[in-house]
N, C-alpha and C. Protein backbone atom coordinates (compact mmCIF):
# COMPACT_ATOMS: atom_id res chain seq x y z
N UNK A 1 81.68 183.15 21.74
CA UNK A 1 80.60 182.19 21.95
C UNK A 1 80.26 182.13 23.44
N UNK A 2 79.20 182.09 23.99
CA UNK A 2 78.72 182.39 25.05
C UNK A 2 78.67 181.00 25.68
N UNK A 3 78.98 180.68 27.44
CA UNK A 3 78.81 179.64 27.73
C UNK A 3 77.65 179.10 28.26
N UNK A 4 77.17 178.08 27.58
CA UNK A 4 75.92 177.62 28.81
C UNK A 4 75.64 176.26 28.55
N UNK A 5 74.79 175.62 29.46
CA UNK A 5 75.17 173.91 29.43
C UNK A 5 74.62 173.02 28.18
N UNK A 6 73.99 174.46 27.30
CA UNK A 6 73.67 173.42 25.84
C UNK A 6 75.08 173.32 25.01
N UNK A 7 76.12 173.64 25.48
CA UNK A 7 77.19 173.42 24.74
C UNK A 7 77.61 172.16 24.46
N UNK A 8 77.66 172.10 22.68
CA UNK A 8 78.20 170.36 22.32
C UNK A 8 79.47 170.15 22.76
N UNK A 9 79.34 168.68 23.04
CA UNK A 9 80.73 168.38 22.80
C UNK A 9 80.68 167.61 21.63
N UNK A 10 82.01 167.40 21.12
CA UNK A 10 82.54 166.37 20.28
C UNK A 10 83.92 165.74 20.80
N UNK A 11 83.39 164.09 20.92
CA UNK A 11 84.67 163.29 21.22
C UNK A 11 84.42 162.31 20.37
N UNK A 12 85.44 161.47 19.74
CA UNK A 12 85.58 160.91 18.98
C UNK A 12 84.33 160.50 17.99
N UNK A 13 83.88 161.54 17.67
CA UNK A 13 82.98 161.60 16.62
C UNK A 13 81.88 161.58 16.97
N UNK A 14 81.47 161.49 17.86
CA UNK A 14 80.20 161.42 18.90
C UNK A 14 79.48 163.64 18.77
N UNK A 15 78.79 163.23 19.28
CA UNK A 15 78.26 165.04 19.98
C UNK A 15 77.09 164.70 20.95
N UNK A 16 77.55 165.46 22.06
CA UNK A 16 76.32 165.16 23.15
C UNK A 16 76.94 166.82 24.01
N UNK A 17 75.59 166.94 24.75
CA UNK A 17 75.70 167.99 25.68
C UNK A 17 75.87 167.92 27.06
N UNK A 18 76.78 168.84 27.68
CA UNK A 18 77.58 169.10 28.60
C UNK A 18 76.22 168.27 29.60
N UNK A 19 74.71 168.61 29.47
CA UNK A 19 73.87 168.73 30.53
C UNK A 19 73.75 166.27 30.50
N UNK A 20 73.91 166.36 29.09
CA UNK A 20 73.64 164.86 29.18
C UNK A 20 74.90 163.83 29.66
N UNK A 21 76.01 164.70 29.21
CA UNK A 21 77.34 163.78 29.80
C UNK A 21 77.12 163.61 32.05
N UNK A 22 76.87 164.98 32.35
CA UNK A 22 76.72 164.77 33.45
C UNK A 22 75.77 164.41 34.18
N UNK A 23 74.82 163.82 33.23
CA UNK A 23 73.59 163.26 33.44
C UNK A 23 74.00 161.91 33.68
N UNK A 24 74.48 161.03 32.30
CA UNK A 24 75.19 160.03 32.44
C UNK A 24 75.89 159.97 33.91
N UNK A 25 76.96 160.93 33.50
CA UNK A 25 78.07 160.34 35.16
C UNK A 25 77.07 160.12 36.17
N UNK A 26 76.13 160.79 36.26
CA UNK A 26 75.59 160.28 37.70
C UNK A 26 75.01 159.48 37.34
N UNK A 27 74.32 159.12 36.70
CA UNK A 27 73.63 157.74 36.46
C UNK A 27 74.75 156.70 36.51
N UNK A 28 75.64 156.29 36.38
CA UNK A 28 76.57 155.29 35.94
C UNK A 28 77.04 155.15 37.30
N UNK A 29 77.19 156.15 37.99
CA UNK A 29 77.57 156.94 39.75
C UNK A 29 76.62 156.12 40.63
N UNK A 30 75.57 156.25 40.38
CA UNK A 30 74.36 155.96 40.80
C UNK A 30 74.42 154.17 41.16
N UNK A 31 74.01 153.81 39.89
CA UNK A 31 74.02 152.21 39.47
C UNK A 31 75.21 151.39 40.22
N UNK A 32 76.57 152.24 40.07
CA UNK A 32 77.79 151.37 40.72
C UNK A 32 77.46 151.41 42.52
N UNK A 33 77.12 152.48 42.60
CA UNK A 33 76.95 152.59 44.41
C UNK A 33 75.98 151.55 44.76
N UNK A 34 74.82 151.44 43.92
CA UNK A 34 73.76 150.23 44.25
C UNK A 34 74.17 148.97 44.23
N UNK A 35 75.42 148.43 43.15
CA UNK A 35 75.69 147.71 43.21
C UNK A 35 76.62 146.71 44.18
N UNK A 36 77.35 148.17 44.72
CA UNK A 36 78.29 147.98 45.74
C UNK A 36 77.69 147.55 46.91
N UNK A 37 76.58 147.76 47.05
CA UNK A 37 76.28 147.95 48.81
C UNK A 37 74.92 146.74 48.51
N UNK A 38 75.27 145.78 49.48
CA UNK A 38 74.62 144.34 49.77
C UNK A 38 73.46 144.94 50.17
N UNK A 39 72.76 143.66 49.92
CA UNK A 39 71.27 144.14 50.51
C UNK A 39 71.16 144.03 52.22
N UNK A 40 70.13 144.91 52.33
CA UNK A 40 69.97 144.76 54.21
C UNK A 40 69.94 143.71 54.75
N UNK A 41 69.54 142.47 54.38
CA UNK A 41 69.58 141.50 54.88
C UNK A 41 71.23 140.95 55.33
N UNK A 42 71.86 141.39 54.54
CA UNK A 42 72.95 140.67 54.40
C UNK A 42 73.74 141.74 55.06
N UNK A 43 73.64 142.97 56.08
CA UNK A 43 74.49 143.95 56.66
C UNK A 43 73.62 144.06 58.15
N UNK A 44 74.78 143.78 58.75
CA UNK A 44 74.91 143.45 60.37
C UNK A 44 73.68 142.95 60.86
N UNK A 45 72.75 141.80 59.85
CA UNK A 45 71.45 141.51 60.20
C UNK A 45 70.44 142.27 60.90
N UNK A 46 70.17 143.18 61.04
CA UNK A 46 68.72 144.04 61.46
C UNK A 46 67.74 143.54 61.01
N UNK A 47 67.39 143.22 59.87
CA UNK A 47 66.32 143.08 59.67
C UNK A 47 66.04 141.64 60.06
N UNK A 48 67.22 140.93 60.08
CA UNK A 48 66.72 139.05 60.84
C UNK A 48 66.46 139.60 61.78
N UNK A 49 67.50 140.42 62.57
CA UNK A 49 66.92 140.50 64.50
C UNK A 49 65.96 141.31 64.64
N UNK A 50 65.36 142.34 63.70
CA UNK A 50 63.70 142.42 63.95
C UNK A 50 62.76 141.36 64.06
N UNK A 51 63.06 140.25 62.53
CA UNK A 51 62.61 138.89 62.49
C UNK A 51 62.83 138.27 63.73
N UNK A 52 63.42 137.77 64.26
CA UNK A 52 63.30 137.23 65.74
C UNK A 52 62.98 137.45 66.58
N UNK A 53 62.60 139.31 66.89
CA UNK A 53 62.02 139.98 67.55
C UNK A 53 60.49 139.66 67.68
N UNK A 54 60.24 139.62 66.21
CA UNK A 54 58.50 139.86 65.87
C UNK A 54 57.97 138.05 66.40
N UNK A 55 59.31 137.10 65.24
CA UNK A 55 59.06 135.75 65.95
C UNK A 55 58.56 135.09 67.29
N UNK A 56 59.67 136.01 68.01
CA UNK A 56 59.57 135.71 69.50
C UNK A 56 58.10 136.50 70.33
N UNK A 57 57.70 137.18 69.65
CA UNK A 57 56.32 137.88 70.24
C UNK A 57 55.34 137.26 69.92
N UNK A 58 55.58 136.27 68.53
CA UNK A 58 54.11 135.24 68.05
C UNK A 58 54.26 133.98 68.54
N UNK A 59 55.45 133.89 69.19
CA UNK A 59 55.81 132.48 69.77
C UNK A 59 55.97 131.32 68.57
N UNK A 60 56.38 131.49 67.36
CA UNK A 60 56.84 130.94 66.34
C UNK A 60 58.07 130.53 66.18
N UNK A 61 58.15 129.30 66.98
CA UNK A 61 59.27 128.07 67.21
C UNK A 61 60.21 127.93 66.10
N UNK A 62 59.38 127.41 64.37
CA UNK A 62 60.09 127.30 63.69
C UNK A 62 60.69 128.31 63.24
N UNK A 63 60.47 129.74 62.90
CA UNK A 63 60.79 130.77 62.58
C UNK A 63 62.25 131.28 63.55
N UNK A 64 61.70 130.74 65.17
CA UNK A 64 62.85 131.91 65.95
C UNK A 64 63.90 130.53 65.64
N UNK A 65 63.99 129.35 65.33
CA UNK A 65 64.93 128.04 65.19
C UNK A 65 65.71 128.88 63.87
N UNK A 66 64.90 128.87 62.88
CA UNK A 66 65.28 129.05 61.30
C UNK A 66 66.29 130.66 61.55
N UNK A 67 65.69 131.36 62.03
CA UNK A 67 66.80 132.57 62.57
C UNK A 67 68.04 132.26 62.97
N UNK A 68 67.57 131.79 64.28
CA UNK A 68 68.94 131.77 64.76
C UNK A 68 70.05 130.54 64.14
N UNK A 69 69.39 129.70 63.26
CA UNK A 69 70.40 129.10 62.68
C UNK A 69 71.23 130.07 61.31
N UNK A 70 70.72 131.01 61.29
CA UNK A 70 70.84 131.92 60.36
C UNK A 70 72.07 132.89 60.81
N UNK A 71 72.29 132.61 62.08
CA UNK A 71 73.30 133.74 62.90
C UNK A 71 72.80 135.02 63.11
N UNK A 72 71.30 134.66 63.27
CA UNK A 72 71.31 136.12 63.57
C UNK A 72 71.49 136.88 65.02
N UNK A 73 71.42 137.74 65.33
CA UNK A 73 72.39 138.26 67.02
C UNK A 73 71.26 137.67 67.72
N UNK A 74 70.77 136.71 68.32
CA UNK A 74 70.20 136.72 69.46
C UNK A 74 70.33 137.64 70.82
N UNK A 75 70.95 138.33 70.76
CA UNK A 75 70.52 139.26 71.95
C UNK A 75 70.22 140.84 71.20
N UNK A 76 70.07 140.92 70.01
CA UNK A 76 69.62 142.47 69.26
C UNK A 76 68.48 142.91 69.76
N UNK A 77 68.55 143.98 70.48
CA UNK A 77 67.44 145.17 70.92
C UNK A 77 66.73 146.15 69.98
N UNK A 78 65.85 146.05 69.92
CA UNK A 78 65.48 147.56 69.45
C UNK A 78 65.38 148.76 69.46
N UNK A 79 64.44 149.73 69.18
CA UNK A 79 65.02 151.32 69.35
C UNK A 79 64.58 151.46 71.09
N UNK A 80 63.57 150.19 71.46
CA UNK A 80 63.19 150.44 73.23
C UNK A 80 63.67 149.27 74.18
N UNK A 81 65.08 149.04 73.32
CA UNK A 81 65.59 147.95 74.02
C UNK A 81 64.92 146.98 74.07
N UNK A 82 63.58 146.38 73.52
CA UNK A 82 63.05 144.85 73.34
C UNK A 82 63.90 144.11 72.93
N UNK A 83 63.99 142.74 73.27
CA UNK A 83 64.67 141.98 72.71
C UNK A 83 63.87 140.65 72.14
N UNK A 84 64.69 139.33 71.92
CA UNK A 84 63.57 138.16 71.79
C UNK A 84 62.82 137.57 72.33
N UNK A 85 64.40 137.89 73.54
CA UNK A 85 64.14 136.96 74.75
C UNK A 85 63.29 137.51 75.97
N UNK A 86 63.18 139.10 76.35
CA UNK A 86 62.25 139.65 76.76
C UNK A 86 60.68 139.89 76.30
N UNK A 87 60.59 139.61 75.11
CA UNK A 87 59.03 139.50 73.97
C UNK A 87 58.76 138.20 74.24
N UNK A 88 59.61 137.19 74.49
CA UNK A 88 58.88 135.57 74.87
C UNK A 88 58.51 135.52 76.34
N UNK A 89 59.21 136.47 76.91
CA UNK A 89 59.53 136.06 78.65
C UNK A 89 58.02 136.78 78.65
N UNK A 90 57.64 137.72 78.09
CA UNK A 90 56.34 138.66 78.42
C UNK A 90 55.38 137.95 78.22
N UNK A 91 55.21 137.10 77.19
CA UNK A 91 54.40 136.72 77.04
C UNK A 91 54.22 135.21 77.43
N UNK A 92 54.93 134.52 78.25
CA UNK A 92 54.99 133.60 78.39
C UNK A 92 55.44 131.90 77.45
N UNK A 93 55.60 132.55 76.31
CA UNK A 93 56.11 131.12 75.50
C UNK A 93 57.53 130.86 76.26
N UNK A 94 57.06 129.54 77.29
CA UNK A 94 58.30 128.86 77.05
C UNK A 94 59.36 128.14 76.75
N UNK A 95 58.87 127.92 76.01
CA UNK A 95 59.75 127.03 75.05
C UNK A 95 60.64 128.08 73.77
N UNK A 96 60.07 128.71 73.44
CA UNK A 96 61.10 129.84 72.90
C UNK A 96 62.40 130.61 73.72
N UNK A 97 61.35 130.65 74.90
CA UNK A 97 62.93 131.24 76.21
C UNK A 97 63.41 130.36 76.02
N UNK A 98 63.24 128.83 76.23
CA UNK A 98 64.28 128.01 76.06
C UNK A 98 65.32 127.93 75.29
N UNK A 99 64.72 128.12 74.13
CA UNK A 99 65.79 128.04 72.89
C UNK A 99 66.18 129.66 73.03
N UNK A 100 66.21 130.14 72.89
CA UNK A 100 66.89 131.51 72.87
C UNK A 100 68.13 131.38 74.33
N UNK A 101 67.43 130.99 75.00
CA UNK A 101 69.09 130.68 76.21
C UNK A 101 70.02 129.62 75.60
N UNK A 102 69.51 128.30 75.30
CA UNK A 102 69.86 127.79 74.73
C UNK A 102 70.93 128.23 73.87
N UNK A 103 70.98 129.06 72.66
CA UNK A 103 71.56 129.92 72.06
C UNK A 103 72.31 131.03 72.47
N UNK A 104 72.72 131.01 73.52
CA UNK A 104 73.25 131.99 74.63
C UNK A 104 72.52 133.38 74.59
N UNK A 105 71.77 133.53 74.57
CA UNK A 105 70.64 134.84 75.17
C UNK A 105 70.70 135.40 76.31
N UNK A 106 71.36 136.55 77.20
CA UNK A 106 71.59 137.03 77.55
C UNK A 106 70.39 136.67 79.03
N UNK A 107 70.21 136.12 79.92
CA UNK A 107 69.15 136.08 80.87
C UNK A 107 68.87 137.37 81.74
N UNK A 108 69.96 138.10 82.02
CA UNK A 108 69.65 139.73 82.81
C UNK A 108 69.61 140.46 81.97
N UNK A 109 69.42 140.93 80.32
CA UNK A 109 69.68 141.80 79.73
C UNK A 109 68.35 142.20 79.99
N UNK A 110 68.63 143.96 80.08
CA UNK A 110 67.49 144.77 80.44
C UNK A 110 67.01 145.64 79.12
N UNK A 111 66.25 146.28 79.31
CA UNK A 111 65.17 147.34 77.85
C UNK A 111 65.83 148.60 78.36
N UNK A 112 64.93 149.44 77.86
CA UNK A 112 64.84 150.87 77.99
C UNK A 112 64.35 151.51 79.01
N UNK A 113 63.77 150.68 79.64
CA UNK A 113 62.87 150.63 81.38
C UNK A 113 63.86 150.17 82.75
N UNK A 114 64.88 149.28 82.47
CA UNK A 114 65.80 148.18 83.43
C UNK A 114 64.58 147.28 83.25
N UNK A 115 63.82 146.70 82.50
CA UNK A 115 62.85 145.18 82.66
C UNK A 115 63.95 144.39 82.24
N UNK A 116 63.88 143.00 82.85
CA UNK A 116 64.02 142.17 82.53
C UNK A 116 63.48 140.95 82.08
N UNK A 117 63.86 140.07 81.78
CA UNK A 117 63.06 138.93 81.28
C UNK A 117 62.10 137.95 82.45
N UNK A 118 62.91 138.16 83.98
CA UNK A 118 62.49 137.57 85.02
C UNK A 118 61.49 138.89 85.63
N UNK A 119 61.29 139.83 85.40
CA UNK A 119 60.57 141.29 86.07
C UNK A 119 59.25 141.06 85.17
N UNK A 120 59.97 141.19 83.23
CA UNK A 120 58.28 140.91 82.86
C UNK A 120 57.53 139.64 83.14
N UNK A 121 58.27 138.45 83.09
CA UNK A 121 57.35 137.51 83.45
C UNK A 121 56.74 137.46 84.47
N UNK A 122 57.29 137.64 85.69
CA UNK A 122 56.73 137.85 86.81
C UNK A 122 55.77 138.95 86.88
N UNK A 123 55.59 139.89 85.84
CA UNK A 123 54.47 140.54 86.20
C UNK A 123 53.51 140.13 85.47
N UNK A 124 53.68 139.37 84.83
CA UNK A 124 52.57 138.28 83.73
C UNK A 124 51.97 136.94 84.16
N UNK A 125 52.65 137.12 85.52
CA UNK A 125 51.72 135.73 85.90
C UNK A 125 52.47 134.41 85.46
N UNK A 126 53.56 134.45 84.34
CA UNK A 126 54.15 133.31 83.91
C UNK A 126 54.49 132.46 84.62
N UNK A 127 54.41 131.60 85.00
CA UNK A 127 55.07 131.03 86.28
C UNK A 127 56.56 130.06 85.78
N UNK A 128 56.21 128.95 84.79
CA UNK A 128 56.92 128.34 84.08
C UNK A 128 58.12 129.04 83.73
N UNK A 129 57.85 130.04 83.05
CA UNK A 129 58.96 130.88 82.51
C UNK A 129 59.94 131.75 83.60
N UNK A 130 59.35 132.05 84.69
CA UNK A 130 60.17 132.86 85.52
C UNK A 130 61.13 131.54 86.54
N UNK A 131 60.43 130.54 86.66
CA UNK A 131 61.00 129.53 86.86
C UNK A 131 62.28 128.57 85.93
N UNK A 132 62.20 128.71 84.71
CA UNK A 132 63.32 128.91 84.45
C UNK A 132 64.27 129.61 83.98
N UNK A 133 64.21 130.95 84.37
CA UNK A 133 64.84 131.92 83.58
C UNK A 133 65.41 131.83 85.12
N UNK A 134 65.25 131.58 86.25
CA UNK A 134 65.80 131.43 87.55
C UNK A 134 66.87 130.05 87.58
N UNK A 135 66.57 128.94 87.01
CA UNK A 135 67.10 128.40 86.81
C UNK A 135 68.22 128.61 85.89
N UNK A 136 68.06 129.21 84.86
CA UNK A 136 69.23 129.50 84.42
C UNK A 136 70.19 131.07 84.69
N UNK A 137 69.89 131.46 85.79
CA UNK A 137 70.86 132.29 86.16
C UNK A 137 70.29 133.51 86.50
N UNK A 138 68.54 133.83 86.32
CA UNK A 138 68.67 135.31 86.41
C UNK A 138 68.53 136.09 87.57
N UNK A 139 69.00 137.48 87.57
CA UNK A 139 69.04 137.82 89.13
C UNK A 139 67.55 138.80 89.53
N UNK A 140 67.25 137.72 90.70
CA UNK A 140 66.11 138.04 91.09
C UNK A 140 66.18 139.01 92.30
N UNK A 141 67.17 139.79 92.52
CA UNK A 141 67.12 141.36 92.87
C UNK A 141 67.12 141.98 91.60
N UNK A 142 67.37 142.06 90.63
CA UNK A 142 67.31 143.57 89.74
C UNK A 142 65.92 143.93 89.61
N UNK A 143 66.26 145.48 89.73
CA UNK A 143 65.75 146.36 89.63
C UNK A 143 65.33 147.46 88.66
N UNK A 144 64.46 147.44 87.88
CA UNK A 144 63.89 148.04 86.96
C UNK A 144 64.14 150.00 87.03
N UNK A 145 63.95 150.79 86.25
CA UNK A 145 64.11 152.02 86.75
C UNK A 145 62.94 152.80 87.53
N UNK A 146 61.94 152.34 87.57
CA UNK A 146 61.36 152.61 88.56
C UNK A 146 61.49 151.97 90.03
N UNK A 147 62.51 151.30 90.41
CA UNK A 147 63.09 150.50 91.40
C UNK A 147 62.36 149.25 91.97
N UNK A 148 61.65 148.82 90.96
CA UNK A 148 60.79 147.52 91.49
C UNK A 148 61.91 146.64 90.89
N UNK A 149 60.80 145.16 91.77
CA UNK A 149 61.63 144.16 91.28
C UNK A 149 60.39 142.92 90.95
N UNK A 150 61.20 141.73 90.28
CA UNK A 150 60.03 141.18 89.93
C UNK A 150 59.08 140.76 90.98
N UNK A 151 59.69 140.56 92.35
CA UNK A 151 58.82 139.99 93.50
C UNK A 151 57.92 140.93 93.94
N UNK A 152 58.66 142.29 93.89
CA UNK A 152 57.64 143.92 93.91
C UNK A 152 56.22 143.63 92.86
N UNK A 153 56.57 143.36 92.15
CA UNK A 153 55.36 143.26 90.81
C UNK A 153 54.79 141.97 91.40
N UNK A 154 55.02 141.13 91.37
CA UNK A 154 54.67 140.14 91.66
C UNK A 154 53.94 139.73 92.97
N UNK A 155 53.64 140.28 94.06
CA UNK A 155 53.37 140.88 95.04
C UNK A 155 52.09 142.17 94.92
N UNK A 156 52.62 142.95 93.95
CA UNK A 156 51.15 144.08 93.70
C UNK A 156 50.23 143.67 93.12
N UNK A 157 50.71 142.49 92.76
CA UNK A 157 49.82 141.98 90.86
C UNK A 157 48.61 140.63 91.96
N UNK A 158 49.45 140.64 92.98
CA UNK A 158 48.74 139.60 93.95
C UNK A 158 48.56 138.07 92.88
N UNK A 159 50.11 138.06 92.54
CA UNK A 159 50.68 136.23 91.91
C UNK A 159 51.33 135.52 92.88
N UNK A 160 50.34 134.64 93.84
CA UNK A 160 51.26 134.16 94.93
C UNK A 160 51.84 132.90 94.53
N UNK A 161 51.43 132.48 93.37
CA UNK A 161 52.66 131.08 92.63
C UNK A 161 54.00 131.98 92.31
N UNK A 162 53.91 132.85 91.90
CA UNK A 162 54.72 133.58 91.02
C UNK A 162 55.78 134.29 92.99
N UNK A 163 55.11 134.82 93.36
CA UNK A 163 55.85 135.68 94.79
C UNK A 163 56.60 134.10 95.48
N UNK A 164 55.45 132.87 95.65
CA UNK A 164 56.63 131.87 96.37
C UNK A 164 57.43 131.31 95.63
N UNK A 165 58.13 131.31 94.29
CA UNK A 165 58.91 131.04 93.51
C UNK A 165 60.01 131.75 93.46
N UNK A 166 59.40 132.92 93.91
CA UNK A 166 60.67 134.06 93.77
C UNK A 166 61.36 134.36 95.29
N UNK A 167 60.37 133.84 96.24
CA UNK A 167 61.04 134.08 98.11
C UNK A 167 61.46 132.60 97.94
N UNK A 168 61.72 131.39 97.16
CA UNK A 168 62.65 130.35 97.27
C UNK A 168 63.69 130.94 96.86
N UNK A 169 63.86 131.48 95.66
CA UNK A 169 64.81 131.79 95.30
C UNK A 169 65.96 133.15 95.88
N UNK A 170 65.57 133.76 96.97
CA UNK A 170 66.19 134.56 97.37
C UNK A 170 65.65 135.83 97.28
N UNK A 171 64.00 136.21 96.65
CA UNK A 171 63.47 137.46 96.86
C UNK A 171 63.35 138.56 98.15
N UNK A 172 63.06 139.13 97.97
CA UNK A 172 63.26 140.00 99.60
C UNK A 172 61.89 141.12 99.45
């Protein structure tokens, strides 16, 4: 008898073919692995700290609150190093920087560039926000990888609220 995968079987009174039993196993293979593995939400949060990401760029208070009561990483970067707290600092919501420091948010953490949260605001004109992101600790020498700094930007951009905020604080 010649072999090939239309061959029956018979087990306990049953008959099925070699091609459908191993059809089954993987299906049954299949289903258990899906079952095993939690949904994305619920594995090392990415998809919240995108959510807080996107939050923090619409300036959506209740949303970046409802996150981070959620645990999600407040300092998670993306694939260009954005963070929450650099997407609020850019754009000036401050009251989201607030709460994100608040929440211990990293105040010098840099991108994929060396920006910081005190470099983009200051090149945005923010004034509020670079004012307290100074207040709470950030260092107003760093240097971006193109070797500016926020008072450099701040200075080209011709923001002289923004440049005497930053020569109180120790700019050079």
């Amino acid at each position: 008898m010649a072999m090939n995968h239309f061959v029956m079987l018979k087990l306990s009174g049953l008959s099925f073919s070699i091609v459908s039993l191993v059809s089954w196993i993987a299906f049954v293979t299949v289903n258990l692995i899906f079952l095993a593995v939690p949904p994305l939400s619920e594995t090392q949060g990415f998809p919240k700290s995108f959510s807080l990401i996107e939050a923090a760029q619409k300036g959506n208070k209740k949303e970046v609150e409802k996150l981070l009561a959620q645990g999600t990483n407040v300092d998670f970067q993306d694939e260009y190093g954005d963070s929450a707290l650099l997407s609020a600092s850019r754009r000036g919501f401050v009251e989201i920087v607030k709460i994100l420091l608040d929440a211990g948010a990293q105040v010098n953490l840099t991108d994929s560039d060396g920006g910081t949260p005190l470099i983009e605001s200051s090149k945005m004109g923010h004034s509020d926000v670079v004012k307290l992101l100074l207040y709470r600790g950030a260092d107003v020498s760093a240097k971006d990888k193109d070797n500016e700094t926020a008072f450099s930007y701040a200075t080209q951009n011709d923001l002289k609220e923004i440049t005497e905020i930053l020569i109180k604080h120790g700019a050079q």
